[in-house]
PDB file of N, CA and C in Angstrom:
ATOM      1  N   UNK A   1      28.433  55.967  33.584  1.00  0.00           N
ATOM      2  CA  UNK A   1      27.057  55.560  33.421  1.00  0.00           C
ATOM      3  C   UNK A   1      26.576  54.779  34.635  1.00  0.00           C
ATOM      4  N   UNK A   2      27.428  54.711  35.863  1.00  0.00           N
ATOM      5  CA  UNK A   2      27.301  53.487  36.632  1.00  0.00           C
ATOM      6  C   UNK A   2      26.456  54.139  37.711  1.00  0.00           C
ATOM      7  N   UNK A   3      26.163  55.422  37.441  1.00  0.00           N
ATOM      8  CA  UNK A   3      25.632  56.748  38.417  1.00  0.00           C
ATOM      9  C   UNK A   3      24.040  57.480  37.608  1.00  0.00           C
ATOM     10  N   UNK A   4      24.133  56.873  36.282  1.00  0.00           N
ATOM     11  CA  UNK A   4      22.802  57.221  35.306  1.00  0.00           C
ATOM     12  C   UNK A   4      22.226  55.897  35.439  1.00  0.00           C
ATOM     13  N   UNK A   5      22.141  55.028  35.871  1.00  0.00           N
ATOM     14  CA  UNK A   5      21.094  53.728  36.102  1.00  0.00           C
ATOM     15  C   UNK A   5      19.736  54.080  34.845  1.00  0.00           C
ATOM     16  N   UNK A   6      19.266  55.469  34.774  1.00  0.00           N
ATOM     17  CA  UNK A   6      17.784  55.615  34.260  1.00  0.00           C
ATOM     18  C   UNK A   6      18.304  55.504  32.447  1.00  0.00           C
ATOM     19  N   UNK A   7      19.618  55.996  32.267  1.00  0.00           N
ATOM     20  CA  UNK A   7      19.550  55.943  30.932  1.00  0.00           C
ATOM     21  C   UNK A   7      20.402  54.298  30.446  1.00  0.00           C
ATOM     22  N   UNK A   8      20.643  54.120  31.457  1.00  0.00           N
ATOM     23  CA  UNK A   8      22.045  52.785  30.903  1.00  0.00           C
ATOM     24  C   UNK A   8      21.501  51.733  29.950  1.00  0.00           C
ATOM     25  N   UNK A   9      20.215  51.435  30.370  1.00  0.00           N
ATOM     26  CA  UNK A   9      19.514  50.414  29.307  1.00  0.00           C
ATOM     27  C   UNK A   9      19.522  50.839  27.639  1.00  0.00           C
ATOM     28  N   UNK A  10      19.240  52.460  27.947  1.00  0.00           N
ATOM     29  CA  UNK A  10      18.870  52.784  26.528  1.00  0.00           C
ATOM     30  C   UNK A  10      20.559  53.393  25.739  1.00  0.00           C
ATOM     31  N   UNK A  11      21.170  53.612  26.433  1.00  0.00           N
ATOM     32  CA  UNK A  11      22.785  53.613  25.765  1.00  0.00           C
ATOM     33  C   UNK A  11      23.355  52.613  25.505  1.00  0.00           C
ATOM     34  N   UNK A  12      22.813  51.223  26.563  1.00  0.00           N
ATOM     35  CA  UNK A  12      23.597  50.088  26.106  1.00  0.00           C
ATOM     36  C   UNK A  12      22.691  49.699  24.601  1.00  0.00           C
ATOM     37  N   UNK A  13      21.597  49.925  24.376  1.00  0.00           N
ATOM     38  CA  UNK A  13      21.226  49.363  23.171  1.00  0.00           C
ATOM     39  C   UNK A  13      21.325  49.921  21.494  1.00  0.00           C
ATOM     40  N   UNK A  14      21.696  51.555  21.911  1.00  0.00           N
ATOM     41  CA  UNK A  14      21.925  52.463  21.055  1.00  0.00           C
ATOM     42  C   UNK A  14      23.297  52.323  20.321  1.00  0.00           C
ATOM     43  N   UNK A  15      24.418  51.616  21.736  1.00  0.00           N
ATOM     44  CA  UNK A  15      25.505  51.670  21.662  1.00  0.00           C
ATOM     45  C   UNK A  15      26.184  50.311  20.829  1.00  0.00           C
ATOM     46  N   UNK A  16      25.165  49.832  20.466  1.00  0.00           N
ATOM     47  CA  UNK A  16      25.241  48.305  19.865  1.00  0.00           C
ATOM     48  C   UNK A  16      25.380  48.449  18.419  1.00  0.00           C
ATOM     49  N   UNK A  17      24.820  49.554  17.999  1.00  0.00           N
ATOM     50  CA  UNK A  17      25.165  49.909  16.282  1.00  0.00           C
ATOM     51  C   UNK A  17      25.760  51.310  15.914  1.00  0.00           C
ATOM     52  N   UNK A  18      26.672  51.320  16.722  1.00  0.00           N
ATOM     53  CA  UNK A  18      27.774  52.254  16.705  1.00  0.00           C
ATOM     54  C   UNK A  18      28.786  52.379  15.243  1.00  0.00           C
ATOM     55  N   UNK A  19      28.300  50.786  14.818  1.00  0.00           N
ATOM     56  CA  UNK A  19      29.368  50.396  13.763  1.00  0.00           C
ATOM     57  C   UNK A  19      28.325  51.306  12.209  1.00  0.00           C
ATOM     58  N   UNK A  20      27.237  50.776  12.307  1.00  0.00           N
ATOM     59  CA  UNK A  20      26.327  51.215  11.189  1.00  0.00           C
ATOM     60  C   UNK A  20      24.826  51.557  11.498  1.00  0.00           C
ATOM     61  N   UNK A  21      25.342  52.541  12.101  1.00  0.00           N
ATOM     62  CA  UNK A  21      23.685  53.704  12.811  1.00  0.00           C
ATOM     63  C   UNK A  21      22.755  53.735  11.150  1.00  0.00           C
ATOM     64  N   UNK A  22      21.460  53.568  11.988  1.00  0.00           N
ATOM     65  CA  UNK A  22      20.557  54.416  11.046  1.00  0.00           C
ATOM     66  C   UNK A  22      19.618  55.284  11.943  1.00  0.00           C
ATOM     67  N   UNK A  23      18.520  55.465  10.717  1.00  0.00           N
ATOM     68  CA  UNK A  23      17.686  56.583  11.512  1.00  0.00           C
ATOM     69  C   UNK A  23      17.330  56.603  12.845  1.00  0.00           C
ATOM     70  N   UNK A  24      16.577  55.306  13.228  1.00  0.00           N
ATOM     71  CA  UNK A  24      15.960  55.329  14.531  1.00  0.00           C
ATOM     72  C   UNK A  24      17.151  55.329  15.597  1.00  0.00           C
ATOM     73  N   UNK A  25      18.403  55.211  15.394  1.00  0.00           N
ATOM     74  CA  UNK A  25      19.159  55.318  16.299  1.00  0.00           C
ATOM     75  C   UNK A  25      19.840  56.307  16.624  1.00  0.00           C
ATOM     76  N   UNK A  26      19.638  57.029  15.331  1.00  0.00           N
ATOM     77  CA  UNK A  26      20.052  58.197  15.833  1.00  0.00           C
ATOM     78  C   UNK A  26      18.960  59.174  16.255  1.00  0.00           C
ATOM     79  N   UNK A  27      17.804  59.131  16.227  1.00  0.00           N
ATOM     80  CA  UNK A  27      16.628  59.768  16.906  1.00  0.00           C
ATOM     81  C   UNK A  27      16.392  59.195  18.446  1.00  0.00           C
ATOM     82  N   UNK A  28      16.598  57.782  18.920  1.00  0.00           N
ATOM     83  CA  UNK A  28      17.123  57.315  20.109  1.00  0.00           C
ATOM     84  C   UNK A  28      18.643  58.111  20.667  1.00  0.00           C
ATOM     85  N   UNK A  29      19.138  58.540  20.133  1.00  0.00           N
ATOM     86  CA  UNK A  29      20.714  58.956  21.088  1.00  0.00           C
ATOM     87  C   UNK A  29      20.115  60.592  20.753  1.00  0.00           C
ATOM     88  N   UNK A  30      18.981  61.170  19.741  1.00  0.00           N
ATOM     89  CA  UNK A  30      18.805  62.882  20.316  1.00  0.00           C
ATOM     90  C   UNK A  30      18.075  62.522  21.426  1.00  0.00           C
ATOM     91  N   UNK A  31      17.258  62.076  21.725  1.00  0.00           N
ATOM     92  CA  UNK A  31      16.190  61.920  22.652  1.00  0.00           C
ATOM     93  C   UNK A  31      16.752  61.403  24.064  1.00  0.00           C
ATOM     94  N   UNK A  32      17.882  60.859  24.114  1.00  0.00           N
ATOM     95  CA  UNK A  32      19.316  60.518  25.475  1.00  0.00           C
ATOM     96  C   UNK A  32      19.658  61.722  25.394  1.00  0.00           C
ATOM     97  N   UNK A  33      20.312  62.724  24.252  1.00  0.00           N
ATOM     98  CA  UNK A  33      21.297  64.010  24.748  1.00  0.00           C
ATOM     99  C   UNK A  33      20.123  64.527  25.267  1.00  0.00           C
ATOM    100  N   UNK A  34      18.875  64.547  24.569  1.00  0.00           N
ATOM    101  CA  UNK A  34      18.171  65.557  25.315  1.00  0.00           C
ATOM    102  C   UNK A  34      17.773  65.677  27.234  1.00  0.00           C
ATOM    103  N   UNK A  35      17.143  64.505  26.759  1.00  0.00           N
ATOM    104  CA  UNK A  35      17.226  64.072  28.440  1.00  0.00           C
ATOM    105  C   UNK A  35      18.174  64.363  29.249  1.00  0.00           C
ATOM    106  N   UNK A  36      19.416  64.042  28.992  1.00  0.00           N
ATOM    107  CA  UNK A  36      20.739  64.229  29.443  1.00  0.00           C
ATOM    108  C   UNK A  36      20.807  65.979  30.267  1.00  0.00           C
ATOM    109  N   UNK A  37      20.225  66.783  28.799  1.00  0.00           N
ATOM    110  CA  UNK A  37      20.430  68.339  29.079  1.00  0.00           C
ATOM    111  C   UNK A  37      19.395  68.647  29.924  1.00  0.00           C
ATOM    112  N   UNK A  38      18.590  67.930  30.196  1.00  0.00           N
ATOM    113  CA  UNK A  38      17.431  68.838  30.976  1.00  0.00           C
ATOM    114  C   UNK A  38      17.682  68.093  32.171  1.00  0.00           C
ATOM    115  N   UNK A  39      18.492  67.416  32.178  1.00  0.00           N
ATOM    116  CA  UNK A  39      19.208  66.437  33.819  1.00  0.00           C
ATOM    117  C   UNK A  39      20.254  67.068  34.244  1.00  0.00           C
ATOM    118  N   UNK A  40      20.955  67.872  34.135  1.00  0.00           N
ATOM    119  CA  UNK A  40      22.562  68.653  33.934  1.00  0.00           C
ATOM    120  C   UNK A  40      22.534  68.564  35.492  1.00  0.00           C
ATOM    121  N   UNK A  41      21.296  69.800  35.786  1.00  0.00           N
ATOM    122  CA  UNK A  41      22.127  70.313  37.597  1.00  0.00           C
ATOM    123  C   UNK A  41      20.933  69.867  38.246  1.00  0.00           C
ATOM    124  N   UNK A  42      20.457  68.005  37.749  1.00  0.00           N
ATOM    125  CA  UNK A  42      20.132  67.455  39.057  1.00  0.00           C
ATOM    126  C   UNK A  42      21.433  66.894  40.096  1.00  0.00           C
ATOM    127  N   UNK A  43      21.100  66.995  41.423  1.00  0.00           N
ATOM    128  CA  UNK A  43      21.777  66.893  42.092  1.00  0.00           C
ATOM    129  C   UNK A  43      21.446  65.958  43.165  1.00  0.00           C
ATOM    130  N   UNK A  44      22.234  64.893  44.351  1.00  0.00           N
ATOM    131  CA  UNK A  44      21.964  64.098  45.130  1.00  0.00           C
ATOM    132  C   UNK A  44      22.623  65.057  46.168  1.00  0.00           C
ATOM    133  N   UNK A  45      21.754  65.209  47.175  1.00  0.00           N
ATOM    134  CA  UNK A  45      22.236  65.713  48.728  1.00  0.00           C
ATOM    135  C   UNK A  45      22.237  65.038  49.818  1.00  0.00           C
ATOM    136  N   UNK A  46      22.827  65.121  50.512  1.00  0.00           N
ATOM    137  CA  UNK A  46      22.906  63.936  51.618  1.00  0.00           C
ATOM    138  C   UNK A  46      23.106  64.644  52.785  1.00  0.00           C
ATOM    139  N   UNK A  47      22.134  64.586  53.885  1.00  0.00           N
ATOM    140  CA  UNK A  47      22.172  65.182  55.317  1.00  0.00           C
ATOM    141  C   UNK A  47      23.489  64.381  55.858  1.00  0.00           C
ATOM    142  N   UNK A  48      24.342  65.391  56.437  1.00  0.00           N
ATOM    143  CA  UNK A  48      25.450  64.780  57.461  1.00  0.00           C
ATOM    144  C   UNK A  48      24.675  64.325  58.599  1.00  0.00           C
ATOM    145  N   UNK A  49      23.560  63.960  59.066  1.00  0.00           N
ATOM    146  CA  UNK A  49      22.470  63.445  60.266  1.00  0.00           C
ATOM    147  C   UNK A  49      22.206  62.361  59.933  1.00  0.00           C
ATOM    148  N   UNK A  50      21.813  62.110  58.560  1.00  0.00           N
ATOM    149  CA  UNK A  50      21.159  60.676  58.306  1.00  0.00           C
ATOM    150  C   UNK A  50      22.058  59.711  58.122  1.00  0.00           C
ATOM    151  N   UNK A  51      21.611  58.337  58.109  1.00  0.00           N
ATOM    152  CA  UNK A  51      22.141  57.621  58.035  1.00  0.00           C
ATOM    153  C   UNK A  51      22.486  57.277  56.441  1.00  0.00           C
ATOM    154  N   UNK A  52      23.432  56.706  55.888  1.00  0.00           N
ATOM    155  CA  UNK A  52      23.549  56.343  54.251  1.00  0.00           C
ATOM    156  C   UNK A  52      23.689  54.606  54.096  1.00  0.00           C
ATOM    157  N   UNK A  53      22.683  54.422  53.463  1.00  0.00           N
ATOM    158  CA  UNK A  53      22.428  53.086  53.485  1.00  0.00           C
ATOM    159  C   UNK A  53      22.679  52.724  52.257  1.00  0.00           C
ATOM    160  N   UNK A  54      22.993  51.727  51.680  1.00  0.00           N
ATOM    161  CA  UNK A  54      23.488  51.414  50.435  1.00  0.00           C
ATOM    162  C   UNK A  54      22.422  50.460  50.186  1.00  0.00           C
ATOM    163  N   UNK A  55      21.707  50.166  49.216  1.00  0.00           N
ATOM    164  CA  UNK A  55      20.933  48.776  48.499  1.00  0.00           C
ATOM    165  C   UNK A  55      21.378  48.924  47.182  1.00  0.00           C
ATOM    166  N   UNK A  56      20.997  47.451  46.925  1.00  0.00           N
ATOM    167  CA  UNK A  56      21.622  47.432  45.272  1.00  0.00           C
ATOM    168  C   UNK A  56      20.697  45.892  45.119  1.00  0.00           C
ATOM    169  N   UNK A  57      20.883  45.620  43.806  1.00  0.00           N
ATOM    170  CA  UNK A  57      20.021  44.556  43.508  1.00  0.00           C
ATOM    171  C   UNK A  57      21.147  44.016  42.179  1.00  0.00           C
ATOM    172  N   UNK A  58      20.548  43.153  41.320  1.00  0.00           N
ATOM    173  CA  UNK A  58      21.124  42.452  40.256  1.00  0.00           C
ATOM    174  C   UNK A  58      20.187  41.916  39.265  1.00  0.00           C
ATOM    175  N   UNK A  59      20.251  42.139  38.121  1.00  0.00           N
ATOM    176  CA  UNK A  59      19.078  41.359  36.819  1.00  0.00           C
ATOM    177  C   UNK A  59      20.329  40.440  36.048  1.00  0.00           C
ATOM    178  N   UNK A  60      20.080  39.731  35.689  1.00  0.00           N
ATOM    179  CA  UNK A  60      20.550  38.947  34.434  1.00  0.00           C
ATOM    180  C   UNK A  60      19.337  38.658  33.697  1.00  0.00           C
ATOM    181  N   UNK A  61      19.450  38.800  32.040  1.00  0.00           N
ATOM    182  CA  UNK A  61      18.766  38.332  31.229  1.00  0.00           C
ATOM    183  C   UNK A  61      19.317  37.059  30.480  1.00  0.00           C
ATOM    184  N   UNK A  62      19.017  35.641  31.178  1.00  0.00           N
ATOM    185  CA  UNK A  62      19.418  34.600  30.047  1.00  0.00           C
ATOM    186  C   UNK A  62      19.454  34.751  28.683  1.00  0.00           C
ATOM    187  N   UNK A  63      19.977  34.660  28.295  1.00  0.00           N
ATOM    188  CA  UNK A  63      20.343  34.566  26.315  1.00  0.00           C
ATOM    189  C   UNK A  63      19.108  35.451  26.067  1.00  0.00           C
ATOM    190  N   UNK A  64      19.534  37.254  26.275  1.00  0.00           N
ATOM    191  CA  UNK A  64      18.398  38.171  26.090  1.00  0.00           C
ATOM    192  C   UNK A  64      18.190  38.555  24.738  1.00  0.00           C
ATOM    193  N   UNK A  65      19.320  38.437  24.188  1.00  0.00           N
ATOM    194  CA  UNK A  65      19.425  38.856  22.919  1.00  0.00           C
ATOM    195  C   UNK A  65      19.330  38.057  21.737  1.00  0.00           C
ATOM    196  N   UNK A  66      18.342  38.046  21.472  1.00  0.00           N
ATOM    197  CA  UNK A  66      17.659  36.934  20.335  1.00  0.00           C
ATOM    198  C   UNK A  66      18.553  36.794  19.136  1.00  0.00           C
ATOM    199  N   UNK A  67      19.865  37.832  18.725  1.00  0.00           N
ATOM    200  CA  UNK A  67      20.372  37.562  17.694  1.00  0.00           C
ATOM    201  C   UNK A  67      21.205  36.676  17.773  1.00  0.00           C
ATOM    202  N   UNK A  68      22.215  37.097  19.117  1.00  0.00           N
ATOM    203  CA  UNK A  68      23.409  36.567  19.859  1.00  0.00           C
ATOM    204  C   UNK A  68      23.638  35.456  20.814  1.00  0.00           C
ATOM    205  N   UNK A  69      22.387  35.595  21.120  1.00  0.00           N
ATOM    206  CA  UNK A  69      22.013  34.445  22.245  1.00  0.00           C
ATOM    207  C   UNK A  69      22.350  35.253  23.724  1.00  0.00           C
ATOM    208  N   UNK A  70      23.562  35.996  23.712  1.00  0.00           N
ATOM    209  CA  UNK A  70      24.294  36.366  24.709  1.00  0.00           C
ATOM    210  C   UNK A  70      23.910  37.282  25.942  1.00  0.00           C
ATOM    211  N   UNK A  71      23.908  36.833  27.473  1.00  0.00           N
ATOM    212  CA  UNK A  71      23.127  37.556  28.538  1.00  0.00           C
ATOM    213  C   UNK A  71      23.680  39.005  28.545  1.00  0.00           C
ATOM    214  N   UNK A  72      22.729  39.795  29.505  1.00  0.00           N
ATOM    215  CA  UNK A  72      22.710  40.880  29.636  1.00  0.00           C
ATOM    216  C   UNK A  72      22.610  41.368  31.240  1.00  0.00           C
ATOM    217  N   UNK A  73      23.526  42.035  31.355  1.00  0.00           N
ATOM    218  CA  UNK A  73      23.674  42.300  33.444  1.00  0.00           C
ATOM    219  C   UNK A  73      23.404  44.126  32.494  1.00  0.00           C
ATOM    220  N   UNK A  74      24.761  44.771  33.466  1.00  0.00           N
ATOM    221  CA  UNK A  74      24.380  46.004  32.963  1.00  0.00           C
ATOM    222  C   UNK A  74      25.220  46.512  31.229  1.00  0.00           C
ATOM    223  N   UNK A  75      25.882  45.559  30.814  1.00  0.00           N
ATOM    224  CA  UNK A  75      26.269  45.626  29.515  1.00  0.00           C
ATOM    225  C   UNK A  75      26.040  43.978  28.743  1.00  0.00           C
ATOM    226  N   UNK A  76      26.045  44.270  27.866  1.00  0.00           N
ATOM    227  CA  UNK A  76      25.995  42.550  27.411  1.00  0.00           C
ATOM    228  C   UNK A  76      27.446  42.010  27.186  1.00  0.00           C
ATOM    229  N   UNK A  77      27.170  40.775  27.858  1.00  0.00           N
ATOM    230  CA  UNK A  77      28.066  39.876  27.703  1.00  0.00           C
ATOM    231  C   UNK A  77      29.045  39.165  27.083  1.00  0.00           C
ATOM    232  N   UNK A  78      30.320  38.739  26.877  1.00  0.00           N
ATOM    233  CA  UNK A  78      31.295  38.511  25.889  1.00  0.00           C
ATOM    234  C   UNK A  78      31.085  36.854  25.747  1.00  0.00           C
ATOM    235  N   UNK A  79      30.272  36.539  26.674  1.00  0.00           N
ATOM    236  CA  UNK A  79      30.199  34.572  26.597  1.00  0.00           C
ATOM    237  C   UNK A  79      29.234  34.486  26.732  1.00  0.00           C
ATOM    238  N   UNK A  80      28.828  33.484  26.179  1.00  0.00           N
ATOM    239  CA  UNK A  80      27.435  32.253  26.159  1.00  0.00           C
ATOM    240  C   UNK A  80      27.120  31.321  27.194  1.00  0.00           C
ATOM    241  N   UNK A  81      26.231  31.777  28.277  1.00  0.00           N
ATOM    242  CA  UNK A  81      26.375  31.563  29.409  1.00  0.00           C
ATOM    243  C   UNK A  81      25.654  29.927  29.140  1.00  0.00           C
ATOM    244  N   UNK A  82      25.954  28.957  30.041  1.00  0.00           N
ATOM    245  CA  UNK A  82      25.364  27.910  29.644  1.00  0.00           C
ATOM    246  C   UNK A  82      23.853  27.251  30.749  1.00  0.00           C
ATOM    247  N   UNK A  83      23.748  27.988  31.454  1.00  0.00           N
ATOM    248  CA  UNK A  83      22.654  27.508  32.341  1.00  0.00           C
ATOM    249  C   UNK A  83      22.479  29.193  33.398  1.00  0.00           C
ATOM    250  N   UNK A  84      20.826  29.348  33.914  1.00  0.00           N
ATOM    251  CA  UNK A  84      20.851  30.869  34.313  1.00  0.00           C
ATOM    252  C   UNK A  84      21.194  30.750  35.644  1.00  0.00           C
ATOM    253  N   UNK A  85      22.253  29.977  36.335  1.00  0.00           N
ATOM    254  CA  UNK A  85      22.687  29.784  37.207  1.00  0.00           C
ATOM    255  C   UNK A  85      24.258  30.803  37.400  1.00  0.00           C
ATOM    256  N   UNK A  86      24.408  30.277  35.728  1.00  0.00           N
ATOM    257  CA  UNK A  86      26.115  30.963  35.491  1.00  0.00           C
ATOM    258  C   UNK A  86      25.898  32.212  35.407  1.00  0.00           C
ATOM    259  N   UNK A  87      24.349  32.710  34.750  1.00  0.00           N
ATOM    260  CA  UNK A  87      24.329  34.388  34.259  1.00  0.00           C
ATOM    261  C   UNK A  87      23.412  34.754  36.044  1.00  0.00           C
ATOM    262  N   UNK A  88      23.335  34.016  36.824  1.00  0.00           N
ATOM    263  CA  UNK A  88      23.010  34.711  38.021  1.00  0.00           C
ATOM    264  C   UNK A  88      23.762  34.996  39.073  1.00  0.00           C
ATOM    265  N   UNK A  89      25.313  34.257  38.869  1.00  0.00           N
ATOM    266  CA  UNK A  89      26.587  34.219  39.508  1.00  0.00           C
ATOM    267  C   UNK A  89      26.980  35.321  38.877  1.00  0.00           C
ATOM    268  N   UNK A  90      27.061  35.121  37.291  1.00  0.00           N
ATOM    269  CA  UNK A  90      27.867  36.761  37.051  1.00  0.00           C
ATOM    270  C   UNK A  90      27.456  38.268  36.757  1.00  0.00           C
ATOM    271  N   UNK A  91      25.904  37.979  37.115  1.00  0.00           N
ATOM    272  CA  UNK A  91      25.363  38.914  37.211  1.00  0.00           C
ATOM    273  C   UNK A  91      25.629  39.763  39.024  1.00  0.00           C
ATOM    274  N   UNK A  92      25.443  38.629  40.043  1.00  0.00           N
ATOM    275  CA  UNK A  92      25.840  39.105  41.220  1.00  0.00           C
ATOM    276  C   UNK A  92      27.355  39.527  41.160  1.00  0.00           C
ATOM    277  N   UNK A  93      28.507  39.208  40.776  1.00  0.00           N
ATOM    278  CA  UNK A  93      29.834  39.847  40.223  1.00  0.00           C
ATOM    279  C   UNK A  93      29.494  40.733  39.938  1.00  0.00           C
ATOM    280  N   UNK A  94      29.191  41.242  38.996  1.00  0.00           N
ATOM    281  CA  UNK A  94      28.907  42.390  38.239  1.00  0.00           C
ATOM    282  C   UNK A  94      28.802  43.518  39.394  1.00  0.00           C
ATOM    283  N   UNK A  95      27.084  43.156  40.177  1.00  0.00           N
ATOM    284  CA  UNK A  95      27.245  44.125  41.078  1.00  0.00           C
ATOM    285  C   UNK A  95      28.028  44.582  42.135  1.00  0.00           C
ATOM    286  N   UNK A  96      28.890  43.439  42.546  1.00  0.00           N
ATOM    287  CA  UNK A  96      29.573  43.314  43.695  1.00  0.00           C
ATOM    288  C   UNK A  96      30.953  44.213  43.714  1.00  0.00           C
ATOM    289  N   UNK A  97      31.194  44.200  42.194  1.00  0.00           N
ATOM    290  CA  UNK A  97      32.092  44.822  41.382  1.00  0.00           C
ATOM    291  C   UNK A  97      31.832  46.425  41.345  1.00  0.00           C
ATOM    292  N   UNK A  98      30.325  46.775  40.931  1.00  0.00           N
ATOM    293  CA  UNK A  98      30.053  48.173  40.848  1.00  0.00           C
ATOM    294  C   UNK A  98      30.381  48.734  42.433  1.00  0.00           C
ATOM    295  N   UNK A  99      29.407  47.753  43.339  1.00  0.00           N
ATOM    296  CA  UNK A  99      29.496  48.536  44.651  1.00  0.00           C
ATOM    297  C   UNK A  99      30.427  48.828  45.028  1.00  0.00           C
ATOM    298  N   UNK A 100      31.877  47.578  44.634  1.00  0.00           N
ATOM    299  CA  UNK A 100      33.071  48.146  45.398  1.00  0.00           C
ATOM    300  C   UNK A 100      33.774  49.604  44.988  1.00  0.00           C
ATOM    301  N   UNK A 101      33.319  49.864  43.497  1.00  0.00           N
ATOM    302  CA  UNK A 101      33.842  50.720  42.765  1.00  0.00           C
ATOM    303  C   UNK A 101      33.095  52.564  43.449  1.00  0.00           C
ATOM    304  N   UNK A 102      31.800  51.896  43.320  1.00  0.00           N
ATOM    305  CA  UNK A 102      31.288  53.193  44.515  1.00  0.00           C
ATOM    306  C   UNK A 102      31.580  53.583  46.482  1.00  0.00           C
ATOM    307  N   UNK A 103      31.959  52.584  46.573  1.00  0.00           N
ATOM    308  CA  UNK A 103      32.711  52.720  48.004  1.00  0.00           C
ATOM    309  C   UNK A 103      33.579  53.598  48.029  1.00  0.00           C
TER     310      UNK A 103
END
């Protein structure tokens, strides 16, 4: 998913009542496969001429989740971050983490 950026928001939230789906969630995950299928043979090409530049950025959501309290980078969080200093440190981890993984 670290390569679908457009759907990750909406899998991470679908993926949250995995335990006891109802309707709307499962009309949210047809509406992902679908998307999904009509995305199959997009493709990224890359001129051997150009240059490949990498950018990347980082979000943290302080205590995004109104039930849990608990922040949100690109999955939600296992701790209760205590100031948005800590969820802006481990939100930059996070990415620093993806990029190395795409290198």
């Amino acid at each position: 998913m670290a390569t679908c950026l457009d759907i990750a928001l909406a899998v991470h939230i679908v993926s949250q009542f995995m335990a006891a789906p109802r309707s709307p969630h499962y009309d949210a995950l047809v509406r992902i496969l679908h998307y999904l299928k009509g995305t199959l043979f997009h493709d990224l090409h890359y001129s051997a001429h150009s240059s490949l530049q990498l950018h990347a950025f980082s979000y943290a959501d302080w205590t995004g989740d109104p039930i849990d309290r608990r922040s949100t980078t690109s999955k939600k969080q296992t701790f209760i971050a205590r100031s948005s200093t800590e969820v802006e440190y481990r939100a930059l981890a996070d990415t620093t983490q993806e990029l190395v993984w795409l290198r």
